[in-house]
Protein backbone atom coordinates (compact mmCIF):
# COMPACT_ATOMS: atom_id res chain seq x y z
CA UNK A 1 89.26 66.63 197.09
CA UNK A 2 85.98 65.64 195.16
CA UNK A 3 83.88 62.63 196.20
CA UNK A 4 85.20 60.50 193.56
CA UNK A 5 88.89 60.86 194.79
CA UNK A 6 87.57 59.78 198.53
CA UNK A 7 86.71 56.24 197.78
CA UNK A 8 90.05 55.74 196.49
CA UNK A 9 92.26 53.82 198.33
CA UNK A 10 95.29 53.69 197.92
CA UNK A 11 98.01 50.49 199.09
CA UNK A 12 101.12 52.79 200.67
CA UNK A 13 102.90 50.01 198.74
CA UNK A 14 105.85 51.36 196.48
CA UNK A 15 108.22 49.54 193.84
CA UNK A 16 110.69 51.36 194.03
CA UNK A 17 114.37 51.66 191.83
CA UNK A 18 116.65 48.92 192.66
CA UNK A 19 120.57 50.05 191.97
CA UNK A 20 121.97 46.50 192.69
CA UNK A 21 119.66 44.95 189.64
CA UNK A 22 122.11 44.80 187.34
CA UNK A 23 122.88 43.48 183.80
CA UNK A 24 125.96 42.09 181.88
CA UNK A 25 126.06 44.40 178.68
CA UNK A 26 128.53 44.82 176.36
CA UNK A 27 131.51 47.66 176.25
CA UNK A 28 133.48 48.61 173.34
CA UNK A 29 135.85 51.37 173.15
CA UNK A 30 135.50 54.70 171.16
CA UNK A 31 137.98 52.86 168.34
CA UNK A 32 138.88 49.40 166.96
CA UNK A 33 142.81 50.12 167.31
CA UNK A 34 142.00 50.88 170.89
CA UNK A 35 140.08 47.40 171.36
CA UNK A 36 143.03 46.14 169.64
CA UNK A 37 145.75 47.44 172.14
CA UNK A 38 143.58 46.07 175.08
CA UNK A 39 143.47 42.87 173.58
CA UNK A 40 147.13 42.93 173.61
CA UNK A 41 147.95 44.19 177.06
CA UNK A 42 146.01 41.19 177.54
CA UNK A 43 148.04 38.56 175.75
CA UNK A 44 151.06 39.74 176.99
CA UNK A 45 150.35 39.07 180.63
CA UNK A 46 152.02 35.73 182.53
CA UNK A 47 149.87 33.19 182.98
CA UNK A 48 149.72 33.24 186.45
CA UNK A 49 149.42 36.78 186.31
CA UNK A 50 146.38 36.26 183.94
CA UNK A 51 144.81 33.33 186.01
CA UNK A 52 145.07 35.65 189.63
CA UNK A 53 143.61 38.39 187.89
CA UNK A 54 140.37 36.35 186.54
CA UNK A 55 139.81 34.95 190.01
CA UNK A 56 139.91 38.54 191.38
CA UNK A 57 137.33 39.75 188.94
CA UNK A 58 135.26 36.34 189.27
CA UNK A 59 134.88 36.88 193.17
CA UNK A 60 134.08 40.30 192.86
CA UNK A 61 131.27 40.16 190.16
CA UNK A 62 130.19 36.25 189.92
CA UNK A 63 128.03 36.49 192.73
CA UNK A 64 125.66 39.37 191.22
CA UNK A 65 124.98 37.57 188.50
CA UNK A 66 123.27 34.30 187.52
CA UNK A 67 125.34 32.65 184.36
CA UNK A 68 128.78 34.98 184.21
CA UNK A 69 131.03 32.29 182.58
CA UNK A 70 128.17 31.90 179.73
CA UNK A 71 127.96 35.57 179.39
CA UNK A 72 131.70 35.79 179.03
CA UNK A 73 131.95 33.04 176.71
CA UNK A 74 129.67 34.39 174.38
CA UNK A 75 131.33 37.83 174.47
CA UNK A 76 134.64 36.39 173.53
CA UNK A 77 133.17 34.62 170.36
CA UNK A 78 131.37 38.19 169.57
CA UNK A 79 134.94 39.52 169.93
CA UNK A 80 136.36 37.24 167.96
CA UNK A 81 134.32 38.43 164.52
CA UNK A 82 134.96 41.86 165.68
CA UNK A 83 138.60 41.94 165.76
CA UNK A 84 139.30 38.99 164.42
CA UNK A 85 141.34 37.51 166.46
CA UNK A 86 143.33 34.36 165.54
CA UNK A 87 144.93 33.97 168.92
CA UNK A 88 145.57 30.66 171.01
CA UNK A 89 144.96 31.83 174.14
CA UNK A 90 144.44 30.32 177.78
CA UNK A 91 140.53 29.72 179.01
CA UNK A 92 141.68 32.55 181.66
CA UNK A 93 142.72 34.96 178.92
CA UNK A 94 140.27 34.20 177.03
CA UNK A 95 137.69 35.07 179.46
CA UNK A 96 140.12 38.23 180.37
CA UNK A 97 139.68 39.26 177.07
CA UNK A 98 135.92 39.31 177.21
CA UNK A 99 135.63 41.14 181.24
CA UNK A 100 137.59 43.78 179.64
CA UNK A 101 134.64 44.43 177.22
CA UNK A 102 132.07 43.74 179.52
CA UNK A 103 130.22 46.46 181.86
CA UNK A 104 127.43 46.04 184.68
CA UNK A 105 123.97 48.33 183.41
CA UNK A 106 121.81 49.12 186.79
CA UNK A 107 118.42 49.03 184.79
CA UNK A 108 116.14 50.77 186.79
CA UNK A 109 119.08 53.12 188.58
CA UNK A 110 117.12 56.09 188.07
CA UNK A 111 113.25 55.03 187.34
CA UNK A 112 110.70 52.02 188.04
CA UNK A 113 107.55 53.58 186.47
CA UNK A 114 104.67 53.80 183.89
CA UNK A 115 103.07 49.98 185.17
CA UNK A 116 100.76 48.06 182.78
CA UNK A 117 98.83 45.40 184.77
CA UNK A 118 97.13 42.15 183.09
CA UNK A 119 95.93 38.73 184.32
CA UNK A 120 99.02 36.39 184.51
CA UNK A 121 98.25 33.04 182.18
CA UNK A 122 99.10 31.05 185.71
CA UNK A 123 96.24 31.09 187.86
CA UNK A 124 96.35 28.13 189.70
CA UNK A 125 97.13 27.45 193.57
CA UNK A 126 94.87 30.75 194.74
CA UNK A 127 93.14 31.22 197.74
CA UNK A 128 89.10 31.59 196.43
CA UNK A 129 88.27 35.06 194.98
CA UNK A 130 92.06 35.74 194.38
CA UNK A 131 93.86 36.89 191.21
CA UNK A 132 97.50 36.37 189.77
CA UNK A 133 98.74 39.20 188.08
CA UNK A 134 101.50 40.31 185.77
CA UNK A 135 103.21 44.22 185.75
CA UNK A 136 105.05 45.54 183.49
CA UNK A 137 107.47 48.77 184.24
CA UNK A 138 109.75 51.27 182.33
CA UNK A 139 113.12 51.20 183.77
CA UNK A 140 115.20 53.56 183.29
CA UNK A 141 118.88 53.75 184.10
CA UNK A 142 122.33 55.67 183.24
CA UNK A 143 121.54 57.69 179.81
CA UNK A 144 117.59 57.74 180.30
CA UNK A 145 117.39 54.63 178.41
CA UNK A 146 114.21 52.72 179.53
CA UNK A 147 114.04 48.06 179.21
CA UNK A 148 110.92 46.56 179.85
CA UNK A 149 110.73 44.62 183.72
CA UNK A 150 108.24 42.84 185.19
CA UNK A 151 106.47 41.97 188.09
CA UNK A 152 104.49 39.07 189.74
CA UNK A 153 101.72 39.53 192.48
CA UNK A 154 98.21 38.79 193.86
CA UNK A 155 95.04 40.83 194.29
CA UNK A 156 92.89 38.81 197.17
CA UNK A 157 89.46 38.65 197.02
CA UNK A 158 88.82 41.91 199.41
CA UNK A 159 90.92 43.76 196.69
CA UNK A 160 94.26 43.96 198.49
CA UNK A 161 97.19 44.01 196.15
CA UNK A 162 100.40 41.78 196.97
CA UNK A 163 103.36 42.14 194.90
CA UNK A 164 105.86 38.94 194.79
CA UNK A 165 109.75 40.10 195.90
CA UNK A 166 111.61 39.99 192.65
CA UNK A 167 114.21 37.89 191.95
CA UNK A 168 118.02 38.83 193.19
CA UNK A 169 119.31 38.20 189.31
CA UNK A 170 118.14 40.27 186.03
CA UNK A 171 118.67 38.85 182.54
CA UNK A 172 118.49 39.15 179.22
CA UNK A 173 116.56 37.22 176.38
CA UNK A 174 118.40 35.80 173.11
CA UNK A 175 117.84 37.19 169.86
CA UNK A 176 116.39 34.76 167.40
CA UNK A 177 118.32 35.30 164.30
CA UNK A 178 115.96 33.76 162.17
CA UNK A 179 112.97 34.90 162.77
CA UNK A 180 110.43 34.58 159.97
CA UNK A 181 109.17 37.97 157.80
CA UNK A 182 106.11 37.93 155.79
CA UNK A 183 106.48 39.32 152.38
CA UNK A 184 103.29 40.81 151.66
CA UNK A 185 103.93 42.69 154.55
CA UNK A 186 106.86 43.58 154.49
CA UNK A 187 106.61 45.06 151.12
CA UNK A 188 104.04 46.97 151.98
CA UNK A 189 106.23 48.64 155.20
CA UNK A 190 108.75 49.22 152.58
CA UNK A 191 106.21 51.24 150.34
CA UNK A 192 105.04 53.40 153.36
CA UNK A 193 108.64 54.29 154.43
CA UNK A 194 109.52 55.44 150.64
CA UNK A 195 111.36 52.25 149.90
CA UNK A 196 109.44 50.54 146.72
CA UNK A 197 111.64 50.74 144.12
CA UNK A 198 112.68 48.48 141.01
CA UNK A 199 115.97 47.87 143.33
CA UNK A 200 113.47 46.59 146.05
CA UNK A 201 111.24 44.86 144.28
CA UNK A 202 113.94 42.58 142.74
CA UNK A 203 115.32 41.50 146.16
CA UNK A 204 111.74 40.63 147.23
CA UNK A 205 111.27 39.12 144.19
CA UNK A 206 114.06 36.11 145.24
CA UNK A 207 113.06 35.86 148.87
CA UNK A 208 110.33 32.78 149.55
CA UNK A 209 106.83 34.28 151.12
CA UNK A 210 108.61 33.78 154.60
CA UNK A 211 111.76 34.83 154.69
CA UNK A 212 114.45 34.93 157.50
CA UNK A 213 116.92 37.61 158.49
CA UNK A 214 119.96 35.65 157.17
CA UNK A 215 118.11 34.90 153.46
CA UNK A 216 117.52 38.90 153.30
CA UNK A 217 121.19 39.32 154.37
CA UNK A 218 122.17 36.90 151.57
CA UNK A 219 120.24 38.97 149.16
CA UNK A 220 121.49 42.46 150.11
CA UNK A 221 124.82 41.36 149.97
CA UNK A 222 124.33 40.16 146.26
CA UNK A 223 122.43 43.54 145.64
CA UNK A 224 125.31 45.54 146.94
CA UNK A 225 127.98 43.73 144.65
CA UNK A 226 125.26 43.96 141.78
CA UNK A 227 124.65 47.68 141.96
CA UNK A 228 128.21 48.93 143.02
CA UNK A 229 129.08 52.03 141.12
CA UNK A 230 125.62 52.92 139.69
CA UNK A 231 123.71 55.39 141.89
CA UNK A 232 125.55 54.29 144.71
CA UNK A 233 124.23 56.94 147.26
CA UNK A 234 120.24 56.18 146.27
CA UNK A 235 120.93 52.40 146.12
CA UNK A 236 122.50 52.41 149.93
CA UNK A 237 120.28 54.63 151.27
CA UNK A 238 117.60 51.72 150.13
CA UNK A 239 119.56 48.48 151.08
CA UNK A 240 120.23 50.45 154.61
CA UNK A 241 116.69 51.43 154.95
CA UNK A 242 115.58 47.42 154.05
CA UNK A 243 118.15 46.00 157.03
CA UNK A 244 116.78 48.27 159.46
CA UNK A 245 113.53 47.91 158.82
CA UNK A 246 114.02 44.46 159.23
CA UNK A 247 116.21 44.78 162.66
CA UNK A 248 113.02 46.53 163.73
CA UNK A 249 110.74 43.85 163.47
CA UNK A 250 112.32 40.40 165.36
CA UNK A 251 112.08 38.18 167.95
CA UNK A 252 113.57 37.00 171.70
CA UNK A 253 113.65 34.40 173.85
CA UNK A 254 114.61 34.04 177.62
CA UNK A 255 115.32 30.73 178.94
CA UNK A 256 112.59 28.34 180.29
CA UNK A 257 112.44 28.52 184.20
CA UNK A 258 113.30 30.82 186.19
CA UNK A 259 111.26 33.88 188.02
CA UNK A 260 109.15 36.59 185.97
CA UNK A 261 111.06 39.46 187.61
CA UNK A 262 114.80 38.05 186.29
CA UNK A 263 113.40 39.01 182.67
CA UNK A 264 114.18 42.51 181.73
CA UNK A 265 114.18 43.23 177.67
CA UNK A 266 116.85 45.95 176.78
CA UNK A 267 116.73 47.68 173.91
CA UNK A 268 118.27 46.05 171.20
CA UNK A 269 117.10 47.04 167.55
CA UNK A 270 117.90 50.52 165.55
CA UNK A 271 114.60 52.43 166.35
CA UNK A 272 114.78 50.98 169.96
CA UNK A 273 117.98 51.87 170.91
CA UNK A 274 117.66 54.69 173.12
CA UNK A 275 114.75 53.05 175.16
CA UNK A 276 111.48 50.90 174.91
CA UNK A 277 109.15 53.04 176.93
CA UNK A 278 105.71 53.20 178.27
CA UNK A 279 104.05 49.31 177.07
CA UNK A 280 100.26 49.05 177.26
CA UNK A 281 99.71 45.41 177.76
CA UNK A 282 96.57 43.52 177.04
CA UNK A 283 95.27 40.25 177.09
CA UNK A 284 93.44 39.76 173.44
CA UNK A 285 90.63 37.39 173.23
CA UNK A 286 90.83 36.46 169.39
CA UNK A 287 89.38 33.06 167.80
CA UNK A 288 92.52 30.99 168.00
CA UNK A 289 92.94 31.74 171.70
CA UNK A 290 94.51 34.42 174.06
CA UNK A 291 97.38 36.14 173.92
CA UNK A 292 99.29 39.35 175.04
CA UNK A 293 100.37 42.52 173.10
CA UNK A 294 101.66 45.33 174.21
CA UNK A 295 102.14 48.68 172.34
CA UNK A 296 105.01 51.04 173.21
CA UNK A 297 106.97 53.69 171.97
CA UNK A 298 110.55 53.07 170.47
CA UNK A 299 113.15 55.76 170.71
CA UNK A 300 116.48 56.23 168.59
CA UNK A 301 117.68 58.91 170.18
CA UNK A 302 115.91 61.43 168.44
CA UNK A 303 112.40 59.94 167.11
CA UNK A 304 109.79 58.26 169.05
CA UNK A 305 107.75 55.71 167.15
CA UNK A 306 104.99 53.90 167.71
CA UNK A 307 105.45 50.22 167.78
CA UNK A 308 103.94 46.49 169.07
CA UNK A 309 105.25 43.77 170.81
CA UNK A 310 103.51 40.06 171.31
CA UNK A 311 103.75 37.12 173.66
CA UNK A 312 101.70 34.08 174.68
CA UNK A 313 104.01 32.64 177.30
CA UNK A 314 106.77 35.77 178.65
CA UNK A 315 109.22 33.42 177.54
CA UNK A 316 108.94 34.32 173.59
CA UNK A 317 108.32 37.97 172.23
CA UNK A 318 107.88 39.42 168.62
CA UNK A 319 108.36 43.03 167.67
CA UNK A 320 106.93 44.49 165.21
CA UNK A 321 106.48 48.14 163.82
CA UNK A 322 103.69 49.79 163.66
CA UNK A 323 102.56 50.93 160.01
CA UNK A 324 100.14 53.22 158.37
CA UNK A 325 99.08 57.32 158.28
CA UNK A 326 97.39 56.67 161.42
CA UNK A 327 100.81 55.61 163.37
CA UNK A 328 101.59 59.35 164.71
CA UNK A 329 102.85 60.31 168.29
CA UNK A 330 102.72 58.28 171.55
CA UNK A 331 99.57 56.59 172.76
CA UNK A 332 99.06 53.79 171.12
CA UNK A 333 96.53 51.46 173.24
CA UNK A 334 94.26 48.42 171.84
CA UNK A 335 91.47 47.25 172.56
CA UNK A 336 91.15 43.57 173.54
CA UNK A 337 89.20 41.98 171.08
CA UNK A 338 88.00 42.67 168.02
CA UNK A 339 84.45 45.13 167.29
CA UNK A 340 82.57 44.34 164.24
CA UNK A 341 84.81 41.98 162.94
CA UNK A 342 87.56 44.51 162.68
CA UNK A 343 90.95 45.25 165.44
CA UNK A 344 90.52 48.82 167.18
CA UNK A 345 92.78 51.33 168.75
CA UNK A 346 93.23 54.39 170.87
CA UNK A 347 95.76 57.00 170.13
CA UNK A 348 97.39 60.39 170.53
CA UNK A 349 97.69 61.75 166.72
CA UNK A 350 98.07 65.50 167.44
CA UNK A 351 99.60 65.52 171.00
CA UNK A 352 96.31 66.90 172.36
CA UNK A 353 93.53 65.04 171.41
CA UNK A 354 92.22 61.32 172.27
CA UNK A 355 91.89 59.30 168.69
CA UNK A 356 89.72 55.84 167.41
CA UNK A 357 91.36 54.01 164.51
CA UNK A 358 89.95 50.39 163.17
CA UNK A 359 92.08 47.87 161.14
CA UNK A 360 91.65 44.74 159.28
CA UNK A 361 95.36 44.26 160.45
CA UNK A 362 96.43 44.79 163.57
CA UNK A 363 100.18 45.82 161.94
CA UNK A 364 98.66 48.29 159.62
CA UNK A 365 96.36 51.78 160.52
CA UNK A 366 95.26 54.49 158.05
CA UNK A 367 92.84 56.58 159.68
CA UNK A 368 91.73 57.99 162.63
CA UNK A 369 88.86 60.39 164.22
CA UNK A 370 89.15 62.57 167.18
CA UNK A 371 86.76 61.18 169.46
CA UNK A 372 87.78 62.98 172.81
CA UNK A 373 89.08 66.48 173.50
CA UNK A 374 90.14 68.81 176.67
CA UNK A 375 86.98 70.12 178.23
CA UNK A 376 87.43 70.67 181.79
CA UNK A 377 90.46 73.02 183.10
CA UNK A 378 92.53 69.67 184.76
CA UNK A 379 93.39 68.94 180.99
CA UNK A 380 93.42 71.87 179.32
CA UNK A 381 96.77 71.30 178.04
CA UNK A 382 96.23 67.75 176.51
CA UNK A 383 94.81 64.36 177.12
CA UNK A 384 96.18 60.80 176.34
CA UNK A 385 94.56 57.26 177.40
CA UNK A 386 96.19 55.45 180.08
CA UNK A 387 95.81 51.73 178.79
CA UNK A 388 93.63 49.87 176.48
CA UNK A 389 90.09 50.26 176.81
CA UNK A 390 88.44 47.70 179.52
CA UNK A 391 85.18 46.16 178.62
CA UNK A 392 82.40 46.53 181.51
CA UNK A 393 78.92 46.03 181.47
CA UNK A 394 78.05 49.48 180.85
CA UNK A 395 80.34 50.03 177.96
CA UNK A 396 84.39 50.48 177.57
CA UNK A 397 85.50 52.31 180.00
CA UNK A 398 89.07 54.36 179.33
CA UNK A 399 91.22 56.00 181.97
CA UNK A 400 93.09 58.96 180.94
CA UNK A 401 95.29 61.51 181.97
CA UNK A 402 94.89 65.13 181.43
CA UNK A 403 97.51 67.86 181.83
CA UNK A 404 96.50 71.26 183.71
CA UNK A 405 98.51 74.41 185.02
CA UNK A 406 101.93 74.11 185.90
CA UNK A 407 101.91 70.72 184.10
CA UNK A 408 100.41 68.78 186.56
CA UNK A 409 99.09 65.37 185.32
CA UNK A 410 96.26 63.77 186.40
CA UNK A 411 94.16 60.62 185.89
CA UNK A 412 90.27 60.85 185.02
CA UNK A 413 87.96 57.99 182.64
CA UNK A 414 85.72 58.23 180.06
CA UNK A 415 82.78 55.51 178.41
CA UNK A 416 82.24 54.20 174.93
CA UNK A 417 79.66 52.45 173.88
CA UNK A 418 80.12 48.73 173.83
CA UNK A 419 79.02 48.35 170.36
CA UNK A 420 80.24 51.45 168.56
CA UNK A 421 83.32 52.99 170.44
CA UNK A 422 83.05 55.73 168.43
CA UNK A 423 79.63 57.11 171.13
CA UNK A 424 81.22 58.95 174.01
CA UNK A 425 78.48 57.98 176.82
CA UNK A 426 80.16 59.50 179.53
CA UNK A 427 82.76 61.19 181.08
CA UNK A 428 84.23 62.02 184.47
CA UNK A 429 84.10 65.84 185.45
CA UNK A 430 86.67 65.76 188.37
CA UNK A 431 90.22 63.43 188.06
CA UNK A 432 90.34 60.17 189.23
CA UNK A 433 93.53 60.40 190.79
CA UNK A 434 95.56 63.02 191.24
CA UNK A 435 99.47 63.56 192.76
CA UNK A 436 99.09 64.15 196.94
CA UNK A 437 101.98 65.42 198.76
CA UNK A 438 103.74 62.23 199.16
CA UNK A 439 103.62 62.30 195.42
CA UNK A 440 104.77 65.19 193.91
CA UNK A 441 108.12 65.09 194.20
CA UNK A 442 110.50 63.13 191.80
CA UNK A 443 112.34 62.73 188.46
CA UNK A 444 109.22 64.93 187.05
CA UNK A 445 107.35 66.15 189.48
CA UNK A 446 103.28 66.59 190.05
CA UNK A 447 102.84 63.48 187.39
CA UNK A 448 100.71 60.37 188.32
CA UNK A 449 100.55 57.88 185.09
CA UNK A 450 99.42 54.50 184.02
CA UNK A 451 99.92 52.51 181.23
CA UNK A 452 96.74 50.42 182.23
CA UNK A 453 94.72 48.80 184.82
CA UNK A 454 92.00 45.78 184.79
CA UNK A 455 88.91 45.01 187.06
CA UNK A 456 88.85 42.47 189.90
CA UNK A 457 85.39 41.69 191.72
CA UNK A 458 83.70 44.69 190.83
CA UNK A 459 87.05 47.28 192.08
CA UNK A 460 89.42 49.05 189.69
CA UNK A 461 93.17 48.04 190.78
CA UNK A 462 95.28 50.63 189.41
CA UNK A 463 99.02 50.17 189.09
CA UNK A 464 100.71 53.93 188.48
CA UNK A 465 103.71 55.40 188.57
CA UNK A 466 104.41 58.67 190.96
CA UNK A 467 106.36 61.55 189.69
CA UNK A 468 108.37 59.38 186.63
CA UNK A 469 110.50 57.71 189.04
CA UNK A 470 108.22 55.38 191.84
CA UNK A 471 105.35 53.26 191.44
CA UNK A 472 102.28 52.18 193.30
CA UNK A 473 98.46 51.15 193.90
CA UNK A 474 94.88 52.17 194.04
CA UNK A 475 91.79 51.05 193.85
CA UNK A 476 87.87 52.49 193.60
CA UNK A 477 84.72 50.67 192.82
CA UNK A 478 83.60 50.38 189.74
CA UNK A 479 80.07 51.49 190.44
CA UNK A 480 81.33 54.86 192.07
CA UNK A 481 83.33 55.64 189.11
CA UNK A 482 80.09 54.76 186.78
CA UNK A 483 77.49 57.49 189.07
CA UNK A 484 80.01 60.15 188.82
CA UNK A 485 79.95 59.82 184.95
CA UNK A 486 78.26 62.63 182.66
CA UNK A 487 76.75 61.94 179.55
């Protein structure tokens, strides 16, 4: 153990995977005739069959989660336009109906990991010296798909790092349906993805300069009566490509009140589906006021792309895609203001090699330059930052981690200069942080990973995950990390 990893301390606190937080998600059979049949095994029970059997599935799943009856309501409209159903039916078969195509998701059954860590907005009510903060995690349950969770706690003025016990109930936001699209942009997205075409150019064309999801809808449906039977292969593969892109970039909303930790965001959109993994939250100082944004990757299934979420409150989030040549791999982490008047970025463009782009638009990134690569034998394999950049006195400081032999991760840090991040100024020789033997062992072993970490009173609190499956704690001072830098 080098000097460096001695004046770590670590908390012995873990967060660890929760089976009994659970959400109400929707199930749907493998066909609509079978959803059909079920509907009518249903209908043909007696009432008082129907009403015995509702009371038996109230008391046995009611009590694990906050607003059943709303969830079940909803889910019975949904089923409605599915199968269209023209039935008058009881409330109790009606709500029936909707248990039969409803299932429990354990969100973080198999994984609480990859924690982000960022000054909550709230920091009122502290003891002097003290610090609210907010973490986010990657859950992950059945299928490996990873939801965004989060976490409430205090670091105390000695550095000690309280986390708040989460809340018994997990939930999910609404999806705004109308949430507004920018036309400029959203022509130029369309041009990047190979989408500009005199077909999509005419549907722009009739949408105002802020358009909503339904008003696109509106217009694709017109363009698909307008161009049937000419091309019709080229001119779907373009109307399809328009509605996902726009399913990509939208907006949710959980219900005022409530506790931070009942918020979980599953993955809802087309390039999201298979998880929302890995978000590198930041507070951005910009000149109309704070807010958050995270970047994360999105993952169908089979491609993993870069993309950006924002908040101001926790309560409202809008995601976005990421756009440009510059967009590649995983990575993505942003600075927290702007440098010389323009937005900046870390990333991961080659799977190897730490990146520096610059934007005039934080949605849109077209170059980059390699400004970090593996040097010492701890990341011979490949580096990749670990959260946005954090701004100190002596410049930007970066933590990292770097893969070695027998893919064992590790974290380390490196500088940039305050004023032009593209100046490496220094660089740690030895990791940071490495897995010890209580950490090794897990979903992928020998891995210890962050997604970012902030400064309080002069100590680096890290939040980082153990393995892919656990997550914890450290901290160092700041001034040890700074004297074991090499230019």
């Amino acid at each position: 153990m080098n000097s460096l990893e001695l004046s770590v301390r670590r908390t012995g606190m873990f967060l660890r995977p929760d089976c009994s937080r659970v959400l109400l998600r929707p199930f749907f059979p493998a066909s609509l005739e079978r959803a059909e049949r079920i509907v009518r095994r249903v209908v043909n029970l007696g009432e008082d069959e129907a009403a015995a059997l509702l009371e038996q599935v109230m008391g046995e799943f009611s009590g694990r989660h906050a607003r059943m009856e709303v969830f079940l309501q909803r889910r019975h409209a949904q089923l409605e336009r599915i199968l269209s159903l023209n039935l008058s039916l009881s409330s109790a078969k009606r709500f029936l109906v909707a248990a039969y195509f409803t299932q429990e998701y354990s969100l973080e059954s198999a994984a609480l990991f990859n924690p982000s860590i960022m000054p909550h907005p709230d920091q009122s009510s502290l003891s002097p010296g003290a610090l609210r903060f907010i973490l986010s995690l990657r859950a992950t349950g059945e299928g490996h798909i990873s939801s965004l969770t989060f976490r409430s706690g205090v670091i105390d003025a000695d550095g000690g790092v309280r986390c708040d016990v989460p809340a018994r109930f997990v939930s999910e936001p609404a999806v705004i349906p109308n949430s507004s699209y920018n036309k400029e942009l959203f022509g130029r997205k369309l041009s990047e993805v190979g989408l500009d075409n005199e077909l999509s150019r005419g549907i722009l064309l009739c949408l105002p300069d802020f358009f909503s999801m339904r008003e696109l809808e509106d217009r694709l449906s017109m363009a698909f009566e307008e161009t049937a039977g000419a091309a019709p292969s080229e001119n779907e593969h373009i109307l399809r490509g328009i509605r996902m892109l726009a399913q990509s970039n939208f907006e949710v909303e959980f219900e005022a009140g409530g506790d931070l930790s009942e918020r979980a965001i599953f993955p809802v959109s087309p390039s999201q589906i298979n998880g929302i993994e890995d978000a590198r939250f930041v507070c951005f100082d910009d000149d109309d006021g704070k807010r958050y944004y995270a970047t994360y990757t999105a993952f169908d299934g089979k491609m993993a792309l870069s993309q950006m979420l924002e908040t101001h409150d926790f309560l409202h989030f809008k995601f976005n895609t990421l756009n440009g040549m510059a967009v590649q791999n995983k990575g993505m982490a942003l600075f927290p203001k702007k440098i010389n008047g323009c937005h900046a970025m870390l990333s991961r463009q080659d799977n190897e090699n730490i990146f520096l782009m610059f934007s005039d638009n934080i949605h849109f990134w077209h170059s980059a330059e390699v400004i970090l690569r593996p040097k010492h034998s701890w990341e011979f394999v490949q580096l990749g930052n670990c959260g946005s950049p954090i701004e100190t006195e002596h410049g930007w400081l970066v933590l990292i981690h770097g893969v070695g032999p027998m893919r064992k991760y590790c974290l380390g840090a490196f500088l940039l200069d305050l004023h032009d991040p593209r100046k490496v100024i220094g660089r740690l020789r030895e990791p940071l942080l490495k897995p010890d033997a209580s950490e090794r062992e897990g979903y992928v072993p020998n891995v210890v990973y962050t997604c970012g970490a902030l400064v309080h009173r002069g100590l680096l609190i890290i939040p980082y995950a153990t393995s892919d499956q656990a997550s914890t704690f450290a901290s160092i001072p700041l001034e040890n990390i700074f004297e074991a830098m090499e230019s």
